[in-house]
N, C-alpha and C. Protein backbone atom coordinates (compact mmCIF):
# COMPACT_ATOMS: atom_id res chain seq x y z
N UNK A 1 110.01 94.06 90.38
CA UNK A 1 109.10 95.17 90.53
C UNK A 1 109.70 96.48 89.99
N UNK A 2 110.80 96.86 90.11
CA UNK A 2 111.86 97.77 89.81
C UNK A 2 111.37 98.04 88.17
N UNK A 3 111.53 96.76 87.31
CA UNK A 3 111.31 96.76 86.12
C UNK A 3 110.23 97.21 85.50
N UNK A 4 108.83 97.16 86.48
CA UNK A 4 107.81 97.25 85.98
C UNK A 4 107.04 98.69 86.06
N UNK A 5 107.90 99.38 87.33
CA UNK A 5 107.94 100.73 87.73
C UNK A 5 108.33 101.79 86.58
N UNK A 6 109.90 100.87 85.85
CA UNK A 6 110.74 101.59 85.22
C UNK A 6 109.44 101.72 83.53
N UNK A 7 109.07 100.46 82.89
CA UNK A 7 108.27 101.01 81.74
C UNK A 7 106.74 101.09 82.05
N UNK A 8 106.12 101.54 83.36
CA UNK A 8 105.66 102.68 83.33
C UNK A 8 105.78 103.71 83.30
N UNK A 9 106.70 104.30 83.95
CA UNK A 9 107.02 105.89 83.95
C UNK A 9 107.75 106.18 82.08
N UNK A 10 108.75 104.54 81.83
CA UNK A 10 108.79 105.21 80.28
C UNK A 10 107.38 105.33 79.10
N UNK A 11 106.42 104.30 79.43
CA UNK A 11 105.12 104.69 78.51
C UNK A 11 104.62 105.72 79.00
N UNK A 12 104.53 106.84 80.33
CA UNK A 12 104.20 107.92 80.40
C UNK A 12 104.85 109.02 80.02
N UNK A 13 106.31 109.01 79.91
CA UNK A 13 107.45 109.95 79.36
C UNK A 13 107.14 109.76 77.79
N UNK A 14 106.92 108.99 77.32
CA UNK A 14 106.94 108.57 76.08
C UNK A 14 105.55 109.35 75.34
N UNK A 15 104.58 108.81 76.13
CA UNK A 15 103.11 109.07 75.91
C UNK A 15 103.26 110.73 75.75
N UNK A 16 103.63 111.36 76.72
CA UNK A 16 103.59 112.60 77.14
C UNK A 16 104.63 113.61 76.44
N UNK A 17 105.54 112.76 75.84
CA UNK A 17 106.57 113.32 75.02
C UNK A 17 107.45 114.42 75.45
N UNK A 18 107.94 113.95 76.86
CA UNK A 18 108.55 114.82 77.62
C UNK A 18 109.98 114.81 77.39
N UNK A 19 110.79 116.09 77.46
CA UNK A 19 111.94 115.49 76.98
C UNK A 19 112.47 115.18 76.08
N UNK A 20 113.69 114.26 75.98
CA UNK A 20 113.89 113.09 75.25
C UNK A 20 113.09 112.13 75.10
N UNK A 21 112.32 111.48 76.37
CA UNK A 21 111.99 110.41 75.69
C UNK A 21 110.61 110.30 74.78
N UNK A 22 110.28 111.63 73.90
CA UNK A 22 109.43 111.89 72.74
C UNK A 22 109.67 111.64 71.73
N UNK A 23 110.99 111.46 71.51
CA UNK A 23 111.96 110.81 70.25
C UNK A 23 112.16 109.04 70.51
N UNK A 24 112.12 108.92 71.68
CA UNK A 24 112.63 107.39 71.67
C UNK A 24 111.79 106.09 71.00
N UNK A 25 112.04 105.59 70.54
CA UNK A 25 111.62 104.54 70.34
C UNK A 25 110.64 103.70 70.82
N UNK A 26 109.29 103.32 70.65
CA UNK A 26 108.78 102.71 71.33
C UNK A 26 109.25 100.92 71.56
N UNK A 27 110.09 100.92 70.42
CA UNK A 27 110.48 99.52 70.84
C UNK A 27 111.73 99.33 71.81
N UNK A 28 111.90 100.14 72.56
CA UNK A 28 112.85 100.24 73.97
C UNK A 28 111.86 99.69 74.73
N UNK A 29 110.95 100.58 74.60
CA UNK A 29 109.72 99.90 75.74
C UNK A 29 109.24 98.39 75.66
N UNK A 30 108.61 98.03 74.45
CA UNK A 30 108.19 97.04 74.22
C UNK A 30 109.41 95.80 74.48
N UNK A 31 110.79 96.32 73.98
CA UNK A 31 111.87 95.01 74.38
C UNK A 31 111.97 94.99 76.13
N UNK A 32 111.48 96.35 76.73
CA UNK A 32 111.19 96.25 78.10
C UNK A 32 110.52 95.05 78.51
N UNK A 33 109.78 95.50 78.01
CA UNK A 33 107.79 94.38 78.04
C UNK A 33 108.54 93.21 78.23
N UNK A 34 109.06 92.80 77.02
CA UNK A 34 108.96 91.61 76.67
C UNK A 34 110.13 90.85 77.51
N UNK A 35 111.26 92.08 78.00
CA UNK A 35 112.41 91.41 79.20
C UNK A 35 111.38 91.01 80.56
N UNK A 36 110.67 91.44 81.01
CA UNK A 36 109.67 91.30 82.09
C UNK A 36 109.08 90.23 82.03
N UNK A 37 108.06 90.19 81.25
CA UNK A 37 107.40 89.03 80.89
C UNK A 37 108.39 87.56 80.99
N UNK A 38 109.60 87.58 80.31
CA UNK A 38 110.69 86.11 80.36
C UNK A 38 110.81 86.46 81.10
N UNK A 39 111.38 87.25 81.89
CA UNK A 39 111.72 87.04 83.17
C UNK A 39 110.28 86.58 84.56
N UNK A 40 109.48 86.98 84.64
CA UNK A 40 108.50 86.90 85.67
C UNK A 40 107.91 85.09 84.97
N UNK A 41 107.64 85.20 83.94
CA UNK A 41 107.46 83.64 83.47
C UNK A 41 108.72 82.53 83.62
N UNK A 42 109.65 82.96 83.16
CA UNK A 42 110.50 81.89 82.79
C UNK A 42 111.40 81.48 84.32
N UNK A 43 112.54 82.55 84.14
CA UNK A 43 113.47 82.80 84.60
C UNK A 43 113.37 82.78 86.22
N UNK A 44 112.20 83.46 86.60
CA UNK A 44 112.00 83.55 88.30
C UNK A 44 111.81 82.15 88.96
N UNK A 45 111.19 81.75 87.72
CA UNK A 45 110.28 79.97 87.90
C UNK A 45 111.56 78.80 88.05
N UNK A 46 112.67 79.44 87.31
CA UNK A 46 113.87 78.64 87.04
C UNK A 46 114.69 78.65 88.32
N UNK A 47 114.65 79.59 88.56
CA UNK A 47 115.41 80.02 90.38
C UNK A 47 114.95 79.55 91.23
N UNK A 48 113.79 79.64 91.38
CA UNK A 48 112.84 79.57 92.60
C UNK A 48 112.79 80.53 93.08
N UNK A 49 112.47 81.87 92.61
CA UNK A 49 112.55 82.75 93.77
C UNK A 49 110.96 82.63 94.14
N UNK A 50 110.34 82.52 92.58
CA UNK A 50 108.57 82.42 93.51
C UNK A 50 108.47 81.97 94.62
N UNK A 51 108.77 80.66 94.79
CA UNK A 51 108.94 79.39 95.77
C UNK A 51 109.40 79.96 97.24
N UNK A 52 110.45 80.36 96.56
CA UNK A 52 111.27 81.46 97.91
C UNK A 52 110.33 82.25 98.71
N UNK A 53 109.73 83.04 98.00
CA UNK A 53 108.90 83.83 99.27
C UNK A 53 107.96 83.27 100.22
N UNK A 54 107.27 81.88 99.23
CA UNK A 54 105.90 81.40 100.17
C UNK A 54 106.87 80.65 101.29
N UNK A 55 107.97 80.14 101.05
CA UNK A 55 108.60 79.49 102.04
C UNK A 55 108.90 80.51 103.34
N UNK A 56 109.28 81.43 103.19
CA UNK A 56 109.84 82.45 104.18
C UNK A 56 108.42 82.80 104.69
N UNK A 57 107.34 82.83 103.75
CA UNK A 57 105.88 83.22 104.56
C UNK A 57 105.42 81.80 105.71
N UNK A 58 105.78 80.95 104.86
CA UNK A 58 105.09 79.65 105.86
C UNK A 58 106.00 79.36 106.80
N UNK A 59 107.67 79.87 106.86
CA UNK A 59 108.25 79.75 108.34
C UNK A 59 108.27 80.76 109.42
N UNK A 60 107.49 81.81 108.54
CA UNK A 60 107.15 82.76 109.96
C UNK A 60 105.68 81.91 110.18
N UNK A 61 104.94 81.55 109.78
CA UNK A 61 103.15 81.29 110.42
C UNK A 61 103.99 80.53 111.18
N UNK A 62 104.93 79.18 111.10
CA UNK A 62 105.22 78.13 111.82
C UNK A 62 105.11 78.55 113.16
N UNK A 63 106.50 79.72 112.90
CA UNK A 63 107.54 79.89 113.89
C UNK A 63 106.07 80.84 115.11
N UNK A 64 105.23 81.67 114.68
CA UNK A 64 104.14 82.28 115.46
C UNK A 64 103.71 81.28 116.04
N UNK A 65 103.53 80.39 115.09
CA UNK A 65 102.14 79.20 115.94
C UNK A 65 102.99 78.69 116.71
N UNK A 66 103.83 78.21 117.03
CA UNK A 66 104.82 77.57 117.75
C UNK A 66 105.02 78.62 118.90
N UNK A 67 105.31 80.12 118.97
CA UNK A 67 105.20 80.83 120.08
C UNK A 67 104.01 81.00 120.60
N UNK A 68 102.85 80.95 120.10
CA UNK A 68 101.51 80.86 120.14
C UNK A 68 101.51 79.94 121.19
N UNK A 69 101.83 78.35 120.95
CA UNK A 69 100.85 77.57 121.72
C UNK A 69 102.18 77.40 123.00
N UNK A 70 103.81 77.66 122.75
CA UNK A 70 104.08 77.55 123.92
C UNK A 70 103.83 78.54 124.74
N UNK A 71 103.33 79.51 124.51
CA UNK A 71 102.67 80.41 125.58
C UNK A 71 101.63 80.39 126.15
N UNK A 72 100.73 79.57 125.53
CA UNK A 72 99.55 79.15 126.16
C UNK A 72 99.60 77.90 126.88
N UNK A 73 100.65 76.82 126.46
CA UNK A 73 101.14 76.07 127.56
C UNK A 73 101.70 76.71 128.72
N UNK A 74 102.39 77.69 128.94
CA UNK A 74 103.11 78.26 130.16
C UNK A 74 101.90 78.98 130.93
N UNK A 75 101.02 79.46 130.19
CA UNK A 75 100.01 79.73 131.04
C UNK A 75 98.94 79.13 131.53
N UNK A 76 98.69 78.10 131.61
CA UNK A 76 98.51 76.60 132.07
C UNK A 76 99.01 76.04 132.98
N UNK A 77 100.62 76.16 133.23
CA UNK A 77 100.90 75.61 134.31
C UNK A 77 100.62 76.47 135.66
């Protein structure tokens, strides 16, 4: 996310020609682009980090539902 923050604010510095970065290169940006893109396609997919988050999402629902119903067992007895 960091990355995607970073070449927006440079296509608005850029756009806006603030600064330095009115001189820069638009292909800083675009080799931006294109680091993002392999990375969010390729590279994340290669790790697992995608994978990673839904896992950490589906062991908190577990871990709720599991306090969920032993609490409604204790209030039962």
């Amino acid at each position: 996310m960091p990355l995607i923050l970073l070449i927006v604010a440079l296509v608005g510095l850029k756009y806006f020609e603030v600064w330095k970065f009115g001189t820069m290169s638009w292909g800083w940006i675009i080799g931006l682009m294109v680091l993002a893109f392999i990375w969010f396609e390729f590279i994340e997919k290669m790790l697992g980090l995608d994978k990673k988050k839904d896992h950490k999402l589906d062991e908190e629902r577990r871990q709720a539902r599991l306090k969920n119903t032993f609490e409604q067992q204790n209030k039962r007895k």
